[in-house]
PDB file of N, CA and C in Angstrom:
ATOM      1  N   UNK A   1      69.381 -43.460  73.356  1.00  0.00           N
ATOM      2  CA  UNK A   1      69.614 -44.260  74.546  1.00  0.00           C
ATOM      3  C   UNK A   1      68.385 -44.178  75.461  1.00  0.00           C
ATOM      4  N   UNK A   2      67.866 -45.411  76.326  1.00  0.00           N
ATOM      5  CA  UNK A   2      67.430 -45.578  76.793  1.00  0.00           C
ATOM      6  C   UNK A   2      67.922 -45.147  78.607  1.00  0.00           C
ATOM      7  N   UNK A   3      67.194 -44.596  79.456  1.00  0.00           N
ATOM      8  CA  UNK A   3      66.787 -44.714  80.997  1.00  0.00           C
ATOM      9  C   UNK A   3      66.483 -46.416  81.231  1.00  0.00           C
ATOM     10  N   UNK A   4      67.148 -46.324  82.472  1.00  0.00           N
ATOM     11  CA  UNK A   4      67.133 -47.364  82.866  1.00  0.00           C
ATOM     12  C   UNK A   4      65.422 -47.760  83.769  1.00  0.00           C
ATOM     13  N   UNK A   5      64.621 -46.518  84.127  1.00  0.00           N
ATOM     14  CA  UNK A   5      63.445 -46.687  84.607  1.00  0.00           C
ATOM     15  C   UNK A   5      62.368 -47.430  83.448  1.00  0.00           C
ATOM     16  N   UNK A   6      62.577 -46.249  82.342  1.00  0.00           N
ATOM     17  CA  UNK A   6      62.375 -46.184  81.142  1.00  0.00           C
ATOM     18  C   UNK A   6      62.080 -47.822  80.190  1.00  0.00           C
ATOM     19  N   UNK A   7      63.467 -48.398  80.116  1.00  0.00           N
ATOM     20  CA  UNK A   7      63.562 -49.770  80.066  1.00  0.00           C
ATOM     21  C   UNK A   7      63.081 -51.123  80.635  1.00  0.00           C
ATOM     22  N   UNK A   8      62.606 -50.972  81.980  1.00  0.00           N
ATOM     23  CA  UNK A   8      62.390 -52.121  82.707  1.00  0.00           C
ATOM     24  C   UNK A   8      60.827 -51.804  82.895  1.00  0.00           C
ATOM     25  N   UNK A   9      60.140 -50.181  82.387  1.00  0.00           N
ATOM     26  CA  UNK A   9      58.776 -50.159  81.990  1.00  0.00           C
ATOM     27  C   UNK A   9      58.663 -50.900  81.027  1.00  0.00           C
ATOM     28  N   UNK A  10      59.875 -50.836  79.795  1.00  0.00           N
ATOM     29  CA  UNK A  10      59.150 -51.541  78.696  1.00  0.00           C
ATOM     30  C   UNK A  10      59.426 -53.178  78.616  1.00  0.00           C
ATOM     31  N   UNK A  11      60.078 -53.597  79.022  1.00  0.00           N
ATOM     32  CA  UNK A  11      60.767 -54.905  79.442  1.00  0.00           C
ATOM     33  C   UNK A  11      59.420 -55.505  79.871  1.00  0.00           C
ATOM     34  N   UNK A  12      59.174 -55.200  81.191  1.00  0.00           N
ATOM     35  CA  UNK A  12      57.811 -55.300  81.517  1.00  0.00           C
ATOM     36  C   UNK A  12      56.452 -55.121  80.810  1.00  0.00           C
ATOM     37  N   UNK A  13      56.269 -54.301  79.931  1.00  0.00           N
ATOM     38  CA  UNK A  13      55.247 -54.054  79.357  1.00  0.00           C
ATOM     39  C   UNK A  13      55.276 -55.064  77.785  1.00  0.00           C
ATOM     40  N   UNK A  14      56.651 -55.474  77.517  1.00  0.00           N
ATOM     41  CA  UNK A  14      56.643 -56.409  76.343  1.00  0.00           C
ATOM     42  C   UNK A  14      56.391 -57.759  76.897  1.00  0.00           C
ATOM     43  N   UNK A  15      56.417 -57.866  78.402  1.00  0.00           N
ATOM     44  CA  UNK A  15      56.029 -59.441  79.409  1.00  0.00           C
ATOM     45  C   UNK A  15      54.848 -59.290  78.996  1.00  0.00           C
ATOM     46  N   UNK A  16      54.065 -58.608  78.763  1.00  0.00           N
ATOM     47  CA  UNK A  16      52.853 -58.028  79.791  1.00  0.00           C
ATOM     48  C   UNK A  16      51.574 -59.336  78.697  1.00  0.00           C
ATOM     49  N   UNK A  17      50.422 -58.706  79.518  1.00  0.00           N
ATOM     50  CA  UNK A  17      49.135 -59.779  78.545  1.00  0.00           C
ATOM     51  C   UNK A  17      48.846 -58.613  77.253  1.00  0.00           C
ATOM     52  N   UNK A  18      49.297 -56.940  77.251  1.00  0.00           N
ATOM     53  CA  UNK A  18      48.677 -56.095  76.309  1.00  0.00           C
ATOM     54  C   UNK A  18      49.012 -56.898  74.764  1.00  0.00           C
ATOM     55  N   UNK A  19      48.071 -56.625  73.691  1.00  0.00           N
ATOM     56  CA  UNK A  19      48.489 -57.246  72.641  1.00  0.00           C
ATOM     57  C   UNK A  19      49.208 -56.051  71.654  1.00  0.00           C
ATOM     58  N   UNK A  20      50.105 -56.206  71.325  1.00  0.00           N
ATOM     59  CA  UNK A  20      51.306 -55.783  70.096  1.00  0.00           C
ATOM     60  C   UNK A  20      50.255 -54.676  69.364  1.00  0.00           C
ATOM     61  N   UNK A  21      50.568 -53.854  69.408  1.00  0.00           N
ATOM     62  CA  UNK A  21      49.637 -52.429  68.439  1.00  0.00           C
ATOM     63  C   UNK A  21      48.648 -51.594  69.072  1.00  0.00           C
ATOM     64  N   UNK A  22      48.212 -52.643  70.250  1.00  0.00           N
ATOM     65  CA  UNK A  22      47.197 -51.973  71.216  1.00  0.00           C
ATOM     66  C   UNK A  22      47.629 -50.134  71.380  1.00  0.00           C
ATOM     67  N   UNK A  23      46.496 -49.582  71.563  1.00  0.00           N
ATOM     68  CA  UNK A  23      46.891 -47.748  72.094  1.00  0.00           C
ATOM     69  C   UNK A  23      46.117 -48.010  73.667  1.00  0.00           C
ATOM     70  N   UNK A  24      47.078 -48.631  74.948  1.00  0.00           N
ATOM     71  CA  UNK A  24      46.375 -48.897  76.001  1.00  0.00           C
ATOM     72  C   UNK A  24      46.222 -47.138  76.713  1.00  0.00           C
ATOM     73  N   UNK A  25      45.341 -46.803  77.745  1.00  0.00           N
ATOM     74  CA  UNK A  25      45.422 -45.723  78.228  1.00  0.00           C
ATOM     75  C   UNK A  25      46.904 -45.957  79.374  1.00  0.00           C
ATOM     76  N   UNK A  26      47.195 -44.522  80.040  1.00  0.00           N
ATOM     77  CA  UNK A  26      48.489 -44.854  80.674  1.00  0.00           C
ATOM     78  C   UNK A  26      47.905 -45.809  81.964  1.00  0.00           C
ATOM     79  N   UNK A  27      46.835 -45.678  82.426  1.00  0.00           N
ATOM     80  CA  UNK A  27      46.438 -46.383  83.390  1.00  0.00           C
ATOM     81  C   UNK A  27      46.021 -47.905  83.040  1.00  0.00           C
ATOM     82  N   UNK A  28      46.051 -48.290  81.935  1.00  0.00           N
ATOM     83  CA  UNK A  28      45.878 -49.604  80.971  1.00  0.00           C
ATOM     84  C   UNK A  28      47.372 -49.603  81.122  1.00  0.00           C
ATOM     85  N   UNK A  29      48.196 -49.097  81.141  1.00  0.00           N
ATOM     86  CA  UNK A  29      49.945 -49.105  80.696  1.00  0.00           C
ATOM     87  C   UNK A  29      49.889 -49.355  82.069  1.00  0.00           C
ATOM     88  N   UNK A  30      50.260 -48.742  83.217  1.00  0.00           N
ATOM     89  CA  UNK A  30      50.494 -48.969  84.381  1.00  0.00           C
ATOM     90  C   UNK A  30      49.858 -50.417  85.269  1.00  0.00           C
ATOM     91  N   UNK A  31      49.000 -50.227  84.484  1.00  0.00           N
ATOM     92  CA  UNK A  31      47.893 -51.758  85.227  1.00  0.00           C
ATOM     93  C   UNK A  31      48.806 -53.183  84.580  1.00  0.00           C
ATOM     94  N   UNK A  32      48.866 -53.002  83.416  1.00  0.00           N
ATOM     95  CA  UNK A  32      49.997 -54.302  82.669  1.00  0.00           C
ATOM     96  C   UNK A  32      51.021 -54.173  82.817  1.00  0.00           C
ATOM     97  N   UNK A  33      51.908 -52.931  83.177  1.00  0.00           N
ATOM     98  CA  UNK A  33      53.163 -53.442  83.461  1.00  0.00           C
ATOM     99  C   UNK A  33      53.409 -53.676  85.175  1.00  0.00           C
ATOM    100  N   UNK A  34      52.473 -53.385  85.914  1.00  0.00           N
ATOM    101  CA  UNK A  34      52.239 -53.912  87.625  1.00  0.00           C
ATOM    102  C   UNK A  34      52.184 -55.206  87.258  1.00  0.00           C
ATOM    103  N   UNK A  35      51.270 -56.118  86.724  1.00  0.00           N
ATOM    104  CA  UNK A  35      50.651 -57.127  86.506  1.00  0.00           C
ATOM    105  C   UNK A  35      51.928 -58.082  85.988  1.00  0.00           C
ATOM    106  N   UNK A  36      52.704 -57.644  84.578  1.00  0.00           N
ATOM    107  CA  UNK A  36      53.263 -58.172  84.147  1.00  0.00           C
ATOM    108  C   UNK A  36      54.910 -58.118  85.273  1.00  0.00           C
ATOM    109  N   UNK A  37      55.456 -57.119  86.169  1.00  0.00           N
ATOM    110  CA  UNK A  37      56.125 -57.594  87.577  1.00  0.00           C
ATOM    111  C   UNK A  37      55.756 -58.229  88.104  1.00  0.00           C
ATOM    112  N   UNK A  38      54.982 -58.677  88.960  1.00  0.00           N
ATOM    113  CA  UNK A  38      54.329 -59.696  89.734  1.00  0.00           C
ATOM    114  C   UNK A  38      54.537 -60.812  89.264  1.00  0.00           C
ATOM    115  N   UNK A  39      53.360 -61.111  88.022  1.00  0.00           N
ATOM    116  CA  UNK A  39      53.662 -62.293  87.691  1.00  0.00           C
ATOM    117  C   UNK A  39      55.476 -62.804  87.184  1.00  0.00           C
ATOM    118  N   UNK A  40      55.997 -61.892  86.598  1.00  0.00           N
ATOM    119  CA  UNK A  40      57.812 -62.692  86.531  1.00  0.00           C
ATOM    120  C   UNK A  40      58.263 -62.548  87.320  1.00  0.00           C
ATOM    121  N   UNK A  41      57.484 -62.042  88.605  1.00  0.00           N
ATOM    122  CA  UNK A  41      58.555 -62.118  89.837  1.00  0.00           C
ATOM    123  C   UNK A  41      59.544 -60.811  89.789  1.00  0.00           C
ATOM    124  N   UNK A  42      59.625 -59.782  89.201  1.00  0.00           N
ATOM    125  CA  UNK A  42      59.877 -58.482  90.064  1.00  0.00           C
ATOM    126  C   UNK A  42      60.384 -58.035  87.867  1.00  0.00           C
ATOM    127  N   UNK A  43      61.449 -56.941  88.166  1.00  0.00           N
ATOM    128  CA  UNK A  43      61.469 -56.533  86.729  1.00  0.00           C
ATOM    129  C   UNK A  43      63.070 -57.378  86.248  1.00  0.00           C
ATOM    130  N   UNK A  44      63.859 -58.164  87.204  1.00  0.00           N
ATOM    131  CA  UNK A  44      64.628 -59.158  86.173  1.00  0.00           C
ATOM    132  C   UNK A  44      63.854 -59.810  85.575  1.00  0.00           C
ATOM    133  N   UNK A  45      62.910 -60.799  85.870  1.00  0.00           N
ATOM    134  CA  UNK A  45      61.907 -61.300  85.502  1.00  0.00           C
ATOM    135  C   UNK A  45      61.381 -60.945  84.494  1.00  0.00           C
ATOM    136  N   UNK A  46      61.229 -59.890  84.059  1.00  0.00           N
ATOM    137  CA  UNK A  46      60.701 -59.536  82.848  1.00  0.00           C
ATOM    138  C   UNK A  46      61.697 -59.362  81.949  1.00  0.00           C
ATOM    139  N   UNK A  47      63.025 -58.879  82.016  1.00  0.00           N
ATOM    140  CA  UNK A  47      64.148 -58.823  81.537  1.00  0.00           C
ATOM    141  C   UNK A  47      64.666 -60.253  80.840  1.00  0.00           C
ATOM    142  N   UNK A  48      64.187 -61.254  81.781  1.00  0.00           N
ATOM    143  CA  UNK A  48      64.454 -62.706  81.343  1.00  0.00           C
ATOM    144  C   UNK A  48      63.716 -62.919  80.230  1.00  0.00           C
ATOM    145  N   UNK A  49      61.860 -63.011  80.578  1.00  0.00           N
ATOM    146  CA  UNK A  49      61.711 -63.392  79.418  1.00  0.00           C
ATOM    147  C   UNK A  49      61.575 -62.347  78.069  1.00  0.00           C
ATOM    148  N   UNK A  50      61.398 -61.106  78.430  1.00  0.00           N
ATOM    149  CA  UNK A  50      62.590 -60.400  76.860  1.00  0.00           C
ATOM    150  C   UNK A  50      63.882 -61.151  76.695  1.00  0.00           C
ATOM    151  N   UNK A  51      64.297 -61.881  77.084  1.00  0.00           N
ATOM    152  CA  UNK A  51      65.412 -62.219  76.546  1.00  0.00           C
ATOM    153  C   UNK A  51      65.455 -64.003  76.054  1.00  0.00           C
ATOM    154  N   UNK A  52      64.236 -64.360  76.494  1.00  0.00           N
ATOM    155  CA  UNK A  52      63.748 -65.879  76.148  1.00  0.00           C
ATOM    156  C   UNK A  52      63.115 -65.278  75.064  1.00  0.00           C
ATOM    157  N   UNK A  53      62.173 -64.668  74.933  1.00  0.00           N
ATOM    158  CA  UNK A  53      61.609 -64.019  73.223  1.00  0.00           C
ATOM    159  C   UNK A  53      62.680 -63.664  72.230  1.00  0.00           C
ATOM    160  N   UNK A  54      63.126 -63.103  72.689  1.00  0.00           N
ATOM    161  CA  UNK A  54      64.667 -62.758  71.575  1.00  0.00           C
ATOM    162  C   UNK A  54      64.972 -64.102  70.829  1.00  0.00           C
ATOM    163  N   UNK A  55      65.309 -64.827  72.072  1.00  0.00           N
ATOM    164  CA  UNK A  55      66.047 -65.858  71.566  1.00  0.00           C
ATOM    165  C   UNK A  55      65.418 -67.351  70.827  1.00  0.00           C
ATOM    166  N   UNK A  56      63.821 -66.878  71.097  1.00  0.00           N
ATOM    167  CA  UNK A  56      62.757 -68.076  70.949  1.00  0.00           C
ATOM    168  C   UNK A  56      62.327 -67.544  69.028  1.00  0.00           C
ATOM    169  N   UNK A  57      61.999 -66.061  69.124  1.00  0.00           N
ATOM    170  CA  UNK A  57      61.054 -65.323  68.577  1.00  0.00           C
ATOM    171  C   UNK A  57      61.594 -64.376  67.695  1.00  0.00           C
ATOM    172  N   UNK A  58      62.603 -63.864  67.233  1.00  0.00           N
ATOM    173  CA  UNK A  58      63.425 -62.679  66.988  1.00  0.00           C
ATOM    174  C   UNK A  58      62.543 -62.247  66.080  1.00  0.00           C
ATOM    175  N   UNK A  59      62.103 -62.523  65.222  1.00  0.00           N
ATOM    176  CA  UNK A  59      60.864 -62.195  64.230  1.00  0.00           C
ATOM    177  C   UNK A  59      59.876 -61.075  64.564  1.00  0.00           C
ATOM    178  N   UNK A  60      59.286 -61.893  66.119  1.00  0.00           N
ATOM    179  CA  UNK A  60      57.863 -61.132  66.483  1.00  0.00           C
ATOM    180  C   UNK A  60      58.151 -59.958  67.792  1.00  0.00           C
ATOM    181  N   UNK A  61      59.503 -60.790  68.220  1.00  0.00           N
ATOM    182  CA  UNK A  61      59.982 -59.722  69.650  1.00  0.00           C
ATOM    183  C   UNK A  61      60.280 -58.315  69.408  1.00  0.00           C
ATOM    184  N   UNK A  62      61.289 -58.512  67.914  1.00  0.00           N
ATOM    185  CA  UNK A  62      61.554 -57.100  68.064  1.00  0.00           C
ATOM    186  C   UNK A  62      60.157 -56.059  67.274  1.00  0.00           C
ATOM    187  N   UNK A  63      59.232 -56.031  66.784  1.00  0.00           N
ATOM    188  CA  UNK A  63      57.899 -55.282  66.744  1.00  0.00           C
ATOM    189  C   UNK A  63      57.653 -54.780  68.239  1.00  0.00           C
ATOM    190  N   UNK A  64      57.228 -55.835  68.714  1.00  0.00           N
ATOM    191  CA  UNK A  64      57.043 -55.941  70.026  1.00  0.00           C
ATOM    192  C   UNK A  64      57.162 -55.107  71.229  1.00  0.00           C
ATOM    193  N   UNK A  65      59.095 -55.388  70.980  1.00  0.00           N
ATOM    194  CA  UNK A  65      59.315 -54.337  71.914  1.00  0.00           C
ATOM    195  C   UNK A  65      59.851 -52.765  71.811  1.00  0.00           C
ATOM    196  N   UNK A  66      59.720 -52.644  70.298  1.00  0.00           N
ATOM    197  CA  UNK A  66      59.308 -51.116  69.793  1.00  0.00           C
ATOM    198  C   UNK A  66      58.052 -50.609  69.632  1.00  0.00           C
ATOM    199  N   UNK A  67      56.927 -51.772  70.017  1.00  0.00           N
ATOM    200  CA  UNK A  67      55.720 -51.222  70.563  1.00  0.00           C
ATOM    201  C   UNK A  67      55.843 -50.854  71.934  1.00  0.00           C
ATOM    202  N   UNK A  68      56.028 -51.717  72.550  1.00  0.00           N
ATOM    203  CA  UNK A  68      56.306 -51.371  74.208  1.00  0.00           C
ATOM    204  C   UNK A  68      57.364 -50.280  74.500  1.00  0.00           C
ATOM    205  N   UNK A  69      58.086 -49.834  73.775  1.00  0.00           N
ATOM    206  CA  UNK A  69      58.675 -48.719  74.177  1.00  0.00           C
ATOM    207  C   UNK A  69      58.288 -47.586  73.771  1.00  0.00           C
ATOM    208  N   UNK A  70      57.924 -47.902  72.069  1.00  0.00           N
ATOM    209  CA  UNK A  70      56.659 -46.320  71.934  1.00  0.00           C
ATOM    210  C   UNK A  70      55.692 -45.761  72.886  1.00  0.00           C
ATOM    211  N   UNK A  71      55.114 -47.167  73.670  1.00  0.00           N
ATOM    212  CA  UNK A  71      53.822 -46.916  74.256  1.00  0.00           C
ATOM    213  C   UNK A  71      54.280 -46.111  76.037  1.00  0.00           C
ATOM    214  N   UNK A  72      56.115 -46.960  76.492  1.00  0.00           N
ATOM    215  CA  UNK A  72      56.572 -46.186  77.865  1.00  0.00           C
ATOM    216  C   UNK A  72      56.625 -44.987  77.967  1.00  0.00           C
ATOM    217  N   UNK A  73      57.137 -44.853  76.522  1.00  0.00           N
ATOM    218  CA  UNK A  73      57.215 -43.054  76.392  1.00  0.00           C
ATOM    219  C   UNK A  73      56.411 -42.020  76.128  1.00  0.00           C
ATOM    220  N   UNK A  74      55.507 -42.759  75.363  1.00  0.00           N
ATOM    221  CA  UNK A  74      54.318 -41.873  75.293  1.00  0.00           C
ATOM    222  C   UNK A  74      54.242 -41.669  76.542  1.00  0.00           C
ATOM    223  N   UNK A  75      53.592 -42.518  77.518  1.00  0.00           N
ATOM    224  CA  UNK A  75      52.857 -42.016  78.985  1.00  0.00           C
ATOM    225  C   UNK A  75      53.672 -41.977  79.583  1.00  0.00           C
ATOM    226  N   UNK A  76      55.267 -41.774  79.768  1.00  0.00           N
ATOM    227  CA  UNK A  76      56.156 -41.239  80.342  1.00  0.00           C
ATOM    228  C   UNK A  76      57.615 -40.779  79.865  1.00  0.00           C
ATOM    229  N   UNK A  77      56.863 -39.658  79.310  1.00  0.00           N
ATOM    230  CA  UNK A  77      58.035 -39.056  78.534  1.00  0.00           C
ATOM    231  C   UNK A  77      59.548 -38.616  79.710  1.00  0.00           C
ATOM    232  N   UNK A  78      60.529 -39.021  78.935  1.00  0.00           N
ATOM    233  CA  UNK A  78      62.027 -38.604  79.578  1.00  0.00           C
ATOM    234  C   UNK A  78      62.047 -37.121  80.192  1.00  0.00           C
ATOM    235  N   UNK A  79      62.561 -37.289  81.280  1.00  0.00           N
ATOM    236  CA  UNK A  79      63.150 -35.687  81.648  1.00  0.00           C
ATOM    237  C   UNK A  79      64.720 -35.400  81.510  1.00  0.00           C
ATOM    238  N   UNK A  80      64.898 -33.759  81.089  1.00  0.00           N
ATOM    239  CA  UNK A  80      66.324 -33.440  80.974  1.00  0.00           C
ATOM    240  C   UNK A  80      66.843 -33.998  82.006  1.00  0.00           C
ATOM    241  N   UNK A  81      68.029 -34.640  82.175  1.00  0.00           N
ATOM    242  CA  UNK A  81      69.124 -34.654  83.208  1.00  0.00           C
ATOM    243  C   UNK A  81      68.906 -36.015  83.788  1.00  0.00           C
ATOM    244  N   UNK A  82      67.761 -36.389  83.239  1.00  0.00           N
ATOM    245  CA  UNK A  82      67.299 -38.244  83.785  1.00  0.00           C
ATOM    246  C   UNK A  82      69.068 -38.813  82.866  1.00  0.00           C
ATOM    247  N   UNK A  83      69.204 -39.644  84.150  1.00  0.00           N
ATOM    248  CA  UNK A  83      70.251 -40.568  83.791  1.00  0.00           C
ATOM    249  C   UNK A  83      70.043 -41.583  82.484  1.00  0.00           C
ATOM    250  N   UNK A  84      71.032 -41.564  81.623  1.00  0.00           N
ATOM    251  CA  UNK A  84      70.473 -42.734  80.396  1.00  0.00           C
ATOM    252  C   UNK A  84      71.670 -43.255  80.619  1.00  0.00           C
ATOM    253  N   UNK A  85      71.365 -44.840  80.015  1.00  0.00           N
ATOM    254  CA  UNK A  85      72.007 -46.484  80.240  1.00  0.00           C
ATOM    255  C   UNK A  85      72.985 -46.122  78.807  1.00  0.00           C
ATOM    256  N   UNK A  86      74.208 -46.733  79.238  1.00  0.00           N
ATOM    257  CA  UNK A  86      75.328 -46.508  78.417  1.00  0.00           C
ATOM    258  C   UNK A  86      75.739 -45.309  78.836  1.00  0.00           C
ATOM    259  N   UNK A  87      75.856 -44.590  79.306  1.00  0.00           N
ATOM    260  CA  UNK A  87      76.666 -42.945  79.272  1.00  0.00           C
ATOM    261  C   UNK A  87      76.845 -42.513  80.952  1.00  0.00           C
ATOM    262  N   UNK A  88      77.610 -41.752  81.244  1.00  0.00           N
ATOM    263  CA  UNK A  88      77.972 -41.664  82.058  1.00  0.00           C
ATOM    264  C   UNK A  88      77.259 -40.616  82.972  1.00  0.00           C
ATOM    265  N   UNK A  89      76.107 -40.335  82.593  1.00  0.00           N
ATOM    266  CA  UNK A  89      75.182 -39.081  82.742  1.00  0.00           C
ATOM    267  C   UNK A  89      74.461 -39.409  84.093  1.00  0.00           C
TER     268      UNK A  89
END
């Protein structure tokens, strides 16, 4: 399970301009997923179009956004007791 902080990094970071496989630094990570809020207009916005790719793309999205979530966690790994989405924690 995913954090809900966690998620809307990668939501954002699968908006983002980085290309699919890239190893960005975390400050390359932080710079595209700022960039990629802004431009959709905050992190629903990015949530949307993950969810216009899904539905456009299913092929290339989901790589995609198991790149973008390898890459959230790398440069921000989970802490014990962080709340995760689905559970009551």
């Amino acid at each position: 399970m995913t954090d809900l902080l966690t998620a809307a990094r990668a939501e954002a970071l699968f908006s983002s301009d980085l290309v699919t496989g890239s190893e960005p630094t975390r400050s390359e990570l932080t710079d595209a997923i700022r960039r990629s809020i802004r431009r959709n207009g905050g992190s629903r916005g990015c949530a949307g179009a993950l969810a216009c790719a899904y539905g456009e793309r299913p092929e290339t999205a989901v790589p995609r956004m198991r790149w973008a979530l390898r890459q959230v966690l790398a440069a921000h790994p989970r802490t014990a007791g962080h709340p995760v989405r689905g559970t009551d924690a």
